[in-house]
N, C-alpha and C. Protein backbone atom coordinates (compact mmCIF):
# COMPACT_ATOMS: atom_id res chain seq x y z
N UNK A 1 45.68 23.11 31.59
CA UNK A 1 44.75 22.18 31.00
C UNK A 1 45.12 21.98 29.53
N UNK A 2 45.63 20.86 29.13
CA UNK A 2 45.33 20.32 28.09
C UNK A 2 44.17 20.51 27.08
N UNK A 3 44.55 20.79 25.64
CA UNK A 3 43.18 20.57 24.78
C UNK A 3 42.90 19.73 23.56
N UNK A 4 42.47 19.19 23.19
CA UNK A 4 42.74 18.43 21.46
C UNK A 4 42.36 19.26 20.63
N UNK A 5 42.17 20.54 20.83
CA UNK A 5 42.07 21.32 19.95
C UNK A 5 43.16 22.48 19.54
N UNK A 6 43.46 23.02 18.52
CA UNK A 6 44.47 23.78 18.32
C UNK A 6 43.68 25.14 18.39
N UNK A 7 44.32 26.30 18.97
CA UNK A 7 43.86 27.63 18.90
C UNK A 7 42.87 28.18 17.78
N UNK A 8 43.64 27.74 16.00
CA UNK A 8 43.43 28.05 15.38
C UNK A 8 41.54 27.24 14.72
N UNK A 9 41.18 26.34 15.89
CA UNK A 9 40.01 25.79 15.37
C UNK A 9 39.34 26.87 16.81
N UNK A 10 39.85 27.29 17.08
CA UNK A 10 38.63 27.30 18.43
C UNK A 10 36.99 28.51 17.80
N UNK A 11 37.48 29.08 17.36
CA UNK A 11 35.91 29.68 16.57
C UNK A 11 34.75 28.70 16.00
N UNK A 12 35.28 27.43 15.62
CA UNK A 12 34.86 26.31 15.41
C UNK A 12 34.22 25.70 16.89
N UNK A 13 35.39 25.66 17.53
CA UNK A 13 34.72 24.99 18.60
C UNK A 13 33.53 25.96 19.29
N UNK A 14 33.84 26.84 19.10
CA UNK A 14 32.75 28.13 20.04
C UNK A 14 31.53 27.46 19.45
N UNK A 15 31.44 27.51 18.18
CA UNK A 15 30.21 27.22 17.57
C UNK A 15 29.82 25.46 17.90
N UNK A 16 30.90 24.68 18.31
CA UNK A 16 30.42 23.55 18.64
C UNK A 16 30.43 23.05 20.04
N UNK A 17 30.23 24.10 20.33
CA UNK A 17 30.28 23.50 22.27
C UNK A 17 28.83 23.54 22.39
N UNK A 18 28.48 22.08 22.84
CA UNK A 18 27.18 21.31 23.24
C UNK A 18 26.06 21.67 24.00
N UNK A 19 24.99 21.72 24.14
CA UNK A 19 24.49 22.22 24.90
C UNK A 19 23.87 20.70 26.05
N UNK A 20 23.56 21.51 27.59
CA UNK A 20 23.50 20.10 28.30
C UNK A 20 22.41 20.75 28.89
N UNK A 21 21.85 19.74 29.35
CA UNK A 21 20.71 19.93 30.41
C UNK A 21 21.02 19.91 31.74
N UNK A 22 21.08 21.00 32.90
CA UNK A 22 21.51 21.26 33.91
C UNK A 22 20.72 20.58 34.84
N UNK A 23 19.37 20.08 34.72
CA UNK A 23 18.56 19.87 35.64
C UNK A 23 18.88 17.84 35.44
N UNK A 24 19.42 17.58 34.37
CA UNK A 24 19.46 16.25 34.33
C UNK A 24 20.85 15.62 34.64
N UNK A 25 21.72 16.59 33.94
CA UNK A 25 23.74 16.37 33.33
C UNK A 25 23.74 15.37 35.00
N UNK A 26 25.09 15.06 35.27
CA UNK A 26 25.53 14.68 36.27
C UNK A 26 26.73 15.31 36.46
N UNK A 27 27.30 15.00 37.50
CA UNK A 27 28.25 16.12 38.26
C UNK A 27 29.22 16.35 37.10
N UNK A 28 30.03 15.04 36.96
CA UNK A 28 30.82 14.36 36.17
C UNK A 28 30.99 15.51 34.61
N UNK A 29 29.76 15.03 34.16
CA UNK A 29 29.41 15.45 32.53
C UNK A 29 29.52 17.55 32.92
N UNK A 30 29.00 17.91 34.26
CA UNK A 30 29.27 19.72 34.55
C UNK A 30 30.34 19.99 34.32
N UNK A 31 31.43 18.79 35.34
CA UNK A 31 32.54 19.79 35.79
C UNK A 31 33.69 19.32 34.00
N UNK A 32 33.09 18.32 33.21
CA UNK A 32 34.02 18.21 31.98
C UNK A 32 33.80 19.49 30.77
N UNK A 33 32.51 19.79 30.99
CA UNK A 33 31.72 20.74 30.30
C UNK A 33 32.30 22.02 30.90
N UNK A 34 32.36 22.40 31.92
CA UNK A 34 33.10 23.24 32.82
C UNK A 34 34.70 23.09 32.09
N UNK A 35 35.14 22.90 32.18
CA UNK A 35 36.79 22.35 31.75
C UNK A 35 37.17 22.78 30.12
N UNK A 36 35.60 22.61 29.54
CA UNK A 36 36.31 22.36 27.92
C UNK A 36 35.68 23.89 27.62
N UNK A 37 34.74 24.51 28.52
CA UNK A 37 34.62 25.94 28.68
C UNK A 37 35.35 26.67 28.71
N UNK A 38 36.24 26.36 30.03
CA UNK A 38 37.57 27.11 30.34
C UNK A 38 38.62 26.85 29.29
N UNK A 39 38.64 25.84 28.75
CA UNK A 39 39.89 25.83 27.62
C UNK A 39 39.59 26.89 26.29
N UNK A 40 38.23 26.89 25.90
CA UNK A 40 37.62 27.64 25.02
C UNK A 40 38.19 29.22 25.08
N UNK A 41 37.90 29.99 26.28
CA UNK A 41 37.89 31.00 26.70
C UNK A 41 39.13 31.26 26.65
N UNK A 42 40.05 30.55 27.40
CA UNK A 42 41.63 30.94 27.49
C UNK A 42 42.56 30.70 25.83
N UNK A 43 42.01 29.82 24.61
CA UNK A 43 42.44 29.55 23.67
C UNK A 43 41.87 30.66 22.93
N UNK A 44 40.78 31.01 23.08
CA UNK A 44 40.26 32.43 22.25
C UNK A 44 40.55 33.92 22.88
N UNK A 45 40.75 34.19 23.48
CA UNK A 45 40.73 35.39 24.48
C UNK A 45 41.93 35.63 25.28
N UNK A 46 43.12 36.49 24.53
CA UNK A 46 44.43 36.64 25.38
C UNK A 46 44.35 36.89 26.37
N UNK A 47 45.34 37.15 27.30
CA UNK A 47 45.55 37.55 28.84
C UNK A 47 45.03 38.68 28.82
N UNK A 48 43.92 39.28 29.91
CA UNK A 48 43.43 40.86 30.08
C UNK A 48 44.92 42.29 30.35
N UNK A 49 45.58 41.26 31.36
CA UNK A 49 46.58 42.26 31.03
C UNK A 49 47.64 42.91 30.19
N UNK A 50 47.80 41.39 29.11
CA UNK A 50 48.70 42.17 28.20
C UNK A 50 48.16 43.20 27.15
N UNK A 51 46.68 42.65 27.23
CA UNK A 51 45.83 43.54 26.32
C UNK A 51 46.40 44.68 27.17
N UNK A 52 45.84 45.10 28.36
CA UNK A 52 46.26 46.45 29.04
C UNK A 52 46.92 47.09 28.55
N UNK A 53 48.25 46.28 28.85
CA UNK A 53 49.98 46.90 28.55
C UNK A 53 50.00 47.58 27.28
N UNK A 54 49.26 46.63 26.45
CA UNK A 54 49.33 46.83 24.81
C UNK A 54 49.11 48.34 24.73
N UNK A 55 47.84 48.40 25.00
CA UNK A 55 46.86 49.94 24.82
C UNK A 55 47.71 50.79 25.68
N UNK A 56 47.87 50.59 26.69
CA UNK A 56 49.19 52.22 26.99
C UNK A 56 50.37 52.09 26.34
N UNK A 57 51.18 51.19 25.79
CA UNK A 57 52.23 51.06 25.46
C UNK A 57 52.08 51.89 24.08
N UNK A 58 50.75 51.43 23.17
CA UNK A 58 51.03 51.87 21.59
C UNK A 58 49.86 52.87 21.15
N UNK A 59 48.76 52.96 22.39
CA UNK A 59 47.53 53.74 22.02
C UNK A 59 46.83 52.89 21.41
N UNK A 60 46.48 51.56 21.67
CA UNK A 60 45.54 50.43 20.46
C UNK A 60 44.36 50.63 20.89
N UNK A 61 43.19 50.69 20.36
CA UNK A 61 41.75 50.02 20.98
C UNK A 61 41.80 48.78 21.09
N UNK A 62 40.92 48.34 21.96
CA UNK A 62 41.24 47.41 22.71
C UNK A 62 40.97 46.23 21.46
N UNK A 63 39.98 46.19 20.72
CA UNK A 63 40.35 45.43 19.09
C UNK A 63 41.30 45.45 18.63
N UNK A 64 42.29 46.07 18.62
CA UNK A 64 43.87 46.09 18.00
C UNK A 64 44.76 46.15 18.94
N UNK A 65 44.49 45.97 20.00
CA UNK A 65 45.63 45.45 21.07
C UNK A 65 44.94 43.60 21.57
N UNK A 66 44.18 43.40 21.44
CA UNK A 66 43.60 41.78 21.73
C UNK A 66 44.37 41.33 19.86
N UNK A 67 44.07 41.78 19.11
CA UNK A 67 44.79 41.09 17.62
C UNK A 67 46.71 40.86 18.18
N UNK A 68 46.99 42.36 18.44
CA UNK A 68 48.39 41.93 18.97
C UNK A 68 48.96 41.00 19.70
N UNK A 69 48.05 41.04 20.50
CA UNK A 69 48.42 39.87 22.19
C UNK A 69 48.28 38.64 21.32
N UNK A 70 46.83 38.58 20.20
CA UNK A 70 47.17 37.22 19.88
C UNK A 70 48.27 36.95 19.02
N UNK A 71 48.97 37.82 18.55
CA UNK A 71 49.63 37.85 17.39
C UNK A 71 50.85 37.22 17.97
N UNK A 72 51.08 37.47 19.20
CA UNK A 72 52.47 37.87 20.36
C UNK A 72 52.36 36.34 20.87
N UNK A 73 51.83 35.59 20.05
CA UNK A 73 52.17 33.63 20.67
C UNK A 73 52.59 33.38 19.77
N UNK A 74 53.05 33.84 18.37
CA UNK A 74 54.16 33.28 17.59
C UNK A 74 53.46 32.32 16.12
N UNK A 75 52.13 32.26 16.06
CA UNK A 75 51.22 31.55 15.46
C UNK A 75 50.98 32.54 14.07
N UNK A 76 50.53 31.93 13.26
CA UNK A 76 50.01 32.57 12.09
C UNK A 76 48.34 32.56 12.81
N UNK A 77 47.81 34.02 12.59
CA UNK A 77 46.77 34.03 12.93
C UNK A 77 45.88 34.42 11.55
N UNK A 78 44.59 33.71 11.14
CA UNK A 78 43.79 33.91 10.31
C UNK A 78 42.60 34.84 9.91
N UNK A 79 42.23 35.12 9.10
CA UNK A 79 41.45 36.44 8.85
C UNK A 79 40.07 36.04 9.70
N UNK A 80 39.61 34.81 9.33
CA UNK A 80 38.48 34.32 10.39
C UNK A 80 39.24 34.70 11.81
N UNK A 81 39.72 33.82 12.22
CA UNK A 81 40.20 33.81 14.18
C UNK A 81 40.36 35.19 14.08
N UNK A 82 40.99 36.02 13.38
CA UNK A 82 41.06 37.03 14.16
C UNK A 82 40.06 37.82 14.31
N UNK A 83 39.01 38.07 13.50
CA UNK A 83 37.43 38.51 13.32
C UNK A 83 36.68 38.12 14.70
N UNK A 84 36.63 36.44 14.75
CA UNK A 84 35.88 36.22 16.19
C UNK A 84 36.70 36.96 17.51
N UNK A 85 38.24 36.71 17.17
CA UNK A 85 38.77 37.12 18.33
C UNK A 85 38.68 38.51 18.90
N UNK A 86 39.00 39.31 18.12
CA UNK A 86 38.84 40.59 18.13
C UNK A 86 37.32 41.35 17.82
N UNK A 87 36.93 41.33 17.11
CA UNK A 87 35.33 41.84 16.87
C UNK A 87 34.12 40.87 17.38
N UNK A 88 34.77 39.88 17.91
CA UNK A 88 33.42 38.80 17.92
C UNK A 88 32.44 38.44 16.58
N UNK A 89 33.04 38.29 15.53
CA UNK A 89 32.00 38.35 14.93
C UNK A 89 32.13 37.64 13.87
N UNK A 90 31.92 36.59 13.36
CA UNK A 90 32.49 35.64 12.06
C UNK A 90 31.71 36.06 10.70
N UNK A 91 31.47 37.04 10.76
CA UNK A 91 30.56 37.44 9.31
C UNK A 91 32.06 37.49 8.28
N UNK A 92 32.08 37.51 6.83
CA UNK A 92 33.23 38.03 6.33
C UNK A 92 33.22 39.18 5.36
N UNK A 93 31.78 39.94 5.73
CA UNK A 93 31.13 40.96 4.69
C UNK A 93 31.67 42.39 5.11
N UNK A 94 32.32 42.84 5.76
CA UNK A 94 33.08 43.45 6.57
C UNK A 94 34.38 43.98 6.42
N UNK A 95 34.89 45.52 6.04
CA UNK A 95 36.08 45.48 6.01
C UNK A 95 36.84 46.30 7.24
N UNK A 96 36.24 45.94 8.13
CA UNK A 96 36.17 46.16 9.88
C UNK A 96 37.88 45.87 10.50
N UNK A 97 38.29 44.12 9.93
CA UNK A 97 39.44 44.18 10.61
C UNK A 97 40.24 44.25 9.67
N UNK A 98 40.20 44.69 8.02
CA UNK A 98 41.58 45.15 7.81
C UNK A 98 41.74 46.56 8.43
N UNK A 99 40.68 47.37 8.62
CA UNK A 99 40.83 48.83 9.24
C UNK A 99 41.49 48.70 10.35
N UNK A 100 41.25 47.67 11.35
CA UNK A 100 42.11 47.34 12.47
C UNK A 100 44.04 47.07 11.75
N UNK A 101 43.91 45.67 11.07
CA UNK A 101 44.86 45.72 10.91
C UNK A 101 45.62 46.89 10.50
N UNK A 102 45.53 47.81 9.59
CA UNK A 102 46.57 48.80 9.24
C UNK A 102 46.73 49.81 9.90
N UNK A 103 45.88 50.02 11.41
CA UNK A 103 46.54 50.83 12.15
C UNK A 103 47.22 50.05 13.22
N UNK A 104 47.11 48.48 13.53
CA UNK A 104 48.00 47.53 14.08
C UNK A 104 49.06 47.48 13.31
N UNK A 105 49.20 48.37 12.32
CA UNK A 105 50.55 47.52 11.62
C UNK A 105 51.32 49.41 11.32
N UNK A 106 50.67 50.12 11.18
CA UNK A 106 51.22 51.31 11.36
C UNK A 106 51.96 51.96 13.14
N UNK A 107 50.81 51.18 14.06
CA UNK A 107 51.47 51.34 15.20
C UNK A 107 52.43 50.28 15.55
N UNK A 108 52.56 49.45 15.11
CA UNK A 108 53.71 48.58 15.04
C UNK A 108 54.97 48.97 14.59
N UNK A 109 55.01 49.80 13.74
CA UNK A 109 56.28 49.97 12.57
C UNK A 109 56.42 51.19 13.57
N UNK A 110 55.74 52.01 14.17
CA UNK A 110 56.54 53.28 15.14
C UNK A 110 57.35 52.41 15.96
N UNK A 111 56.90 51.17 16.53
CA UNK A 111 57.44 50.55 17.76
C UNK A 111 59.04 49.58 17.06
N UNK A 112 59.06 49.32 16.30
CA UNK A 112 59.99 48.69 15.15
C UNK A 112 59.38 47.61 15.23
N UNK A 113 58.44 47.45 14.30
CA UNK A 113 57.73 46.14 14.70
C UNK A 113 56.89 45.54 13.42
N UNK A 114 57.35 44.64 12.67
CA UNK A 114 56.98 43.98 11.02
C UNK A 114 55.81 43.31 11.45
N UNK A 115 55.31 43.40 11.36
CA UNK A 115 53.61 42.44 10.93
C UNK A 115 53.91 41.91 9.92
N UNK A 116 53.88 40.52 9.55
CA UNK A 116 53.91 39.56 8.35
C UNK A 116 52.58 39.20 7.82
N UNK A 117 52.79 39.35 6.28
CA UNK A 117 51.11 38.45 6.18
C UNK A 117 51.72 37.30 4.92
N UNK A 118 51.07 36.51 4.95
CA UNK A 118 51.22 35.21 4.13
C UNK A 118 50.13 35.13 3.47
N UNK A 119 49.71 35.57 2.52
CA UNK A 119 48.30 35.47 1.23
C UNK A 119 47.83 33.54 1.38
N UNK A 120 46.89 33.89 1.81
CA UNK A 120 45.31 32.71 2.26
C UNK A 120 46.00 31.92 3.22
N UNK A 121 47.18 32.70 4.43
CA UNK A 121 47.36 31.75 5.17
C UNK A 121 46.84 33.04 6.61
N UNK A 122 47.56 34.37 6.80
CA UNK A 122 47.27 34.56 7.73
C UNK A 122 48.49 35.80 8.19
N UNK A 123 48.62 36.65 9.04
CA UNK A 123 49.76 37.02 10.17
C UNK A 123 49.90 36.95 11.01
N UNK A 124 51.27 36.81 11.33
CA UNK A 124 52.57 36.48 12.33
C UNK A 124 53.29 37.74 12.52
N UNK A 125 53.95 38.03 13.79
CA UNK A 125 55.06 38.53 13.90
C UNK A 125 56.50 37.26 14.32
N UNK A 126 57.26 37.82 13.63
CA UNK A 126 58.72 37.10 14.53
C UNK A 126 58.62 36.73 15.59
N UNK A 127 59.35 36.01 15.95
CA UNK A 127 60.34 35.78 17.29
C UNK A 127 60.98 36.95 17.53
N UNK A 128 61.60 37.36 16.54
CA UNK A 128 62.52 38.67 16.74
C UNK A 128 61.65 39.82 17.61
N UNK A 129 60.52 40.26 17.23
CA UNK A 129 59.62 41.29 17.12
C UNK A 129 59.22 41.12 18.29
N UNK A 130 58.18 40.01 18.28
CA UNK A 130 57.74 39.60 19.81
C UNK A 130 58.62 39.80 20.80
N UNK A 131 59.89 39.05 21.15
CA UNK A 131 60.95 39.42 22.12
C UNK A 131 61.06 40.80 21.84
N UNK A 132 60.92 41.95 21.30
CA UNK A 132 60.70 43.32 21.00
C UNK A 132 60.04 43.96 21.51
N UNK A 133 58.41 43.26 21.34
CA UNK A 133 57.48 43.60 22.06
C UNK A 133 57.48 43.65 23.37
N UNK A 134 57.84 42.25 23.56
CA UNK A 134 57.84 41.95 25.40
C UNK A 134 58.84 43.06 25.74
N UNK A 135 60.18 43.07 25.39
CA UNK A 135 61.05 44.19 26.18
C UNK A 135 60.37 45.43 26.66
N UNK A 136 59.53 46.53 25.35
CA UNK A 136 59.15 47.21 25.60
C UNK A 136 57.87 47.03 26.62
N UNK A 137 57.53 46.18 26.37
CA UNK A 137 56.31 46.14 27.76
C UNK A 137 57.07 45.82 29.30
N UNK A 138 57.95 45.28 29.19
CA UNK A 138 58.51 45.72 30.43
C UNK A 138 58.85 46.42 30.78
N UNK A 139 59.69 47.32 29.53
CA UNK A 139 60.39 48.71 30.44
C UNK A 139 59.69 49.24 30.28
N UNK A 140 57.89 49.52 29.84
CA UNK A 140 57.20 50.48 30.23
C UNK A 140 56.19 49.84 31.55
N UNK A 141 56.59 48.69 32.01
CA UNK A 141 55.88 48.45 33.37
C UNK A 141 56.70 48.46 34.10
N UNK A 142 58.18 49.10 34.25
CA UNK A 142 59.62 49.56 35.06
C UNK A 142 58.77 50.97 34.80
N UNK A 143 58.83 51.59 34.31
CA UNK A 143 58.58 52.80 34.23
C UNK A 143 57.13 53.41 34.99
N UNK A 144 55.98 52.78 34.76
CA UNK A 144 55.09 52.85 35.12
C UNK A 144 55.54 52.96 36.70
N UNK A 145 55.90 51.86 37.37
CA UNK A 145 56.11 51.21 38.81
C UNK A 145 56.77 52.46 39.22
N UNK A 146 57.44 52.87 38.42
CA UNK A 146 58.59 53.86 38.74
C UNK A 146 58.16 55.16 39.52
N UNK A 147 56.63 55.84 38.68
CA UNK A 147 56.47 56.47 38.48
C UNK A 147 55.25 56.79 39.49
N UNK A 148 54.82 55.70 39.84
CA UNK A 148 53.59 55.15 40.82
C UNK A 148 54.46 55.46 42.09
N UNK A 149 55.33 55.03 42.30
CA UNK A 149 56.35 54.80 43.69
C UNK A 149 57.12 56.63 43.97
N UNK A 150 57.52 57.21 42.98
CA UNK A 150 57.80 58.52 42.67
C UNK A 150 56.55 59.79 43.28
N UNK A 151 55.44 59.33 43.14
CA UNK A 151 54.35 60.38 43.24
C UNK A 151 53.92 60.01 44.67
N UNK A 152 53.24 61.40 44.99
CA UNK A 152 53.18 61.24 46.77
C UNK A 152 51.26 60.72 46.96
C-alpha cells in the first residue's frame, strides 16, 4: 500500500487520523479508513520479528531494539519519531530516550556498528552497518535453526 505520507510525519498523522461514525460511515469511507490505519501502523511500528532477532542478537529491550529496526531502513530518524516510536510517547520533558540511545549505541559498537547523529536533524546508521546488521541476524538465525534441529 501506497502512502502520501512520509514515515517521518507519521506521529503527526497518529495524531491526525479522523474520527468516523461507525453507525453512519459507509462501506466505502470503513474500508479507506481501514487502509490509511494499516499504513499508519506499518509506517510507525517495525516488523515484530526483526525486533525479535534484534533482542537475542544484542540483549536490547524491546525500546532499543524497535529504535534499531527503525534505524535499519536507512532514514535519519528524529528525536520526536523516535520517542513515539519507541516509548509511545511525544512529551519532550524526558531524558528516557537518550538513556535508550547510549546503550543502543554502546551495544552497537560491540557489534561493529556506528550510530550517526546529525545535530537538529536526527540518527542514521550506514548502508555499510545495516548490511552488517542484517548479516549478523542471519547467521544468528543459521545458528539458531541449527541448534533447534541439533537438540532431541
Amino acid at each position: 500500500m501506497t502512502s502520501p505520507h512520509p514515515p517521518e510525519r507519521a506521529s503527526a498523522t497518529l495524531r491526525a487520523i479522523p474520527r468516523i461514525d461507525l453507525d453512519t460511515a459507509s462501506r466505502e469511507k470503513l474500508v479507506a479508513h481501514i487502509e490509511h490505519l494499516e499504513w499508519v501502523v506499518a509506517a510507525v511500528y517495525p516488523d515484530g520479528p526483526v525486533i525479535e532477532a534484534l533482542r537475542r542478537l544484542a540483549h536490547f529491550t524491546k525500546a532499543e531494539a524497535v529504535i534499531v529496526a527503525a534505524l535499519m531502513k536507512g532514514r535519519y530518524c528524529s528525536q520526536d519519531y523516535l520517542r513515539v516510536l519507541a516509548l509511545r510517547d511525544d512529551t519532550s520533558e524526558s531524558n528516557v530516550l537518550q538513556v535508550h540511545l547510549v546503550r543502543v549505541r554502546r551495544n552497537l559498537r560491540a557489534l561493529g556498528v556506528t550510530l550517526e547523529c546529525a545535530r537538529r536533524i536526527g540518527w542514521r546508521l550506514s548502508d555499510a552497518d545495516i548490511e552488517h546488521l542484517h548479516s549478523l541476524l542471519s547467521e544468528r538465525a543459521a545458528r539458531d535453526a541449527h541448534a533447534s534441529l541439533a537438540s532431541p
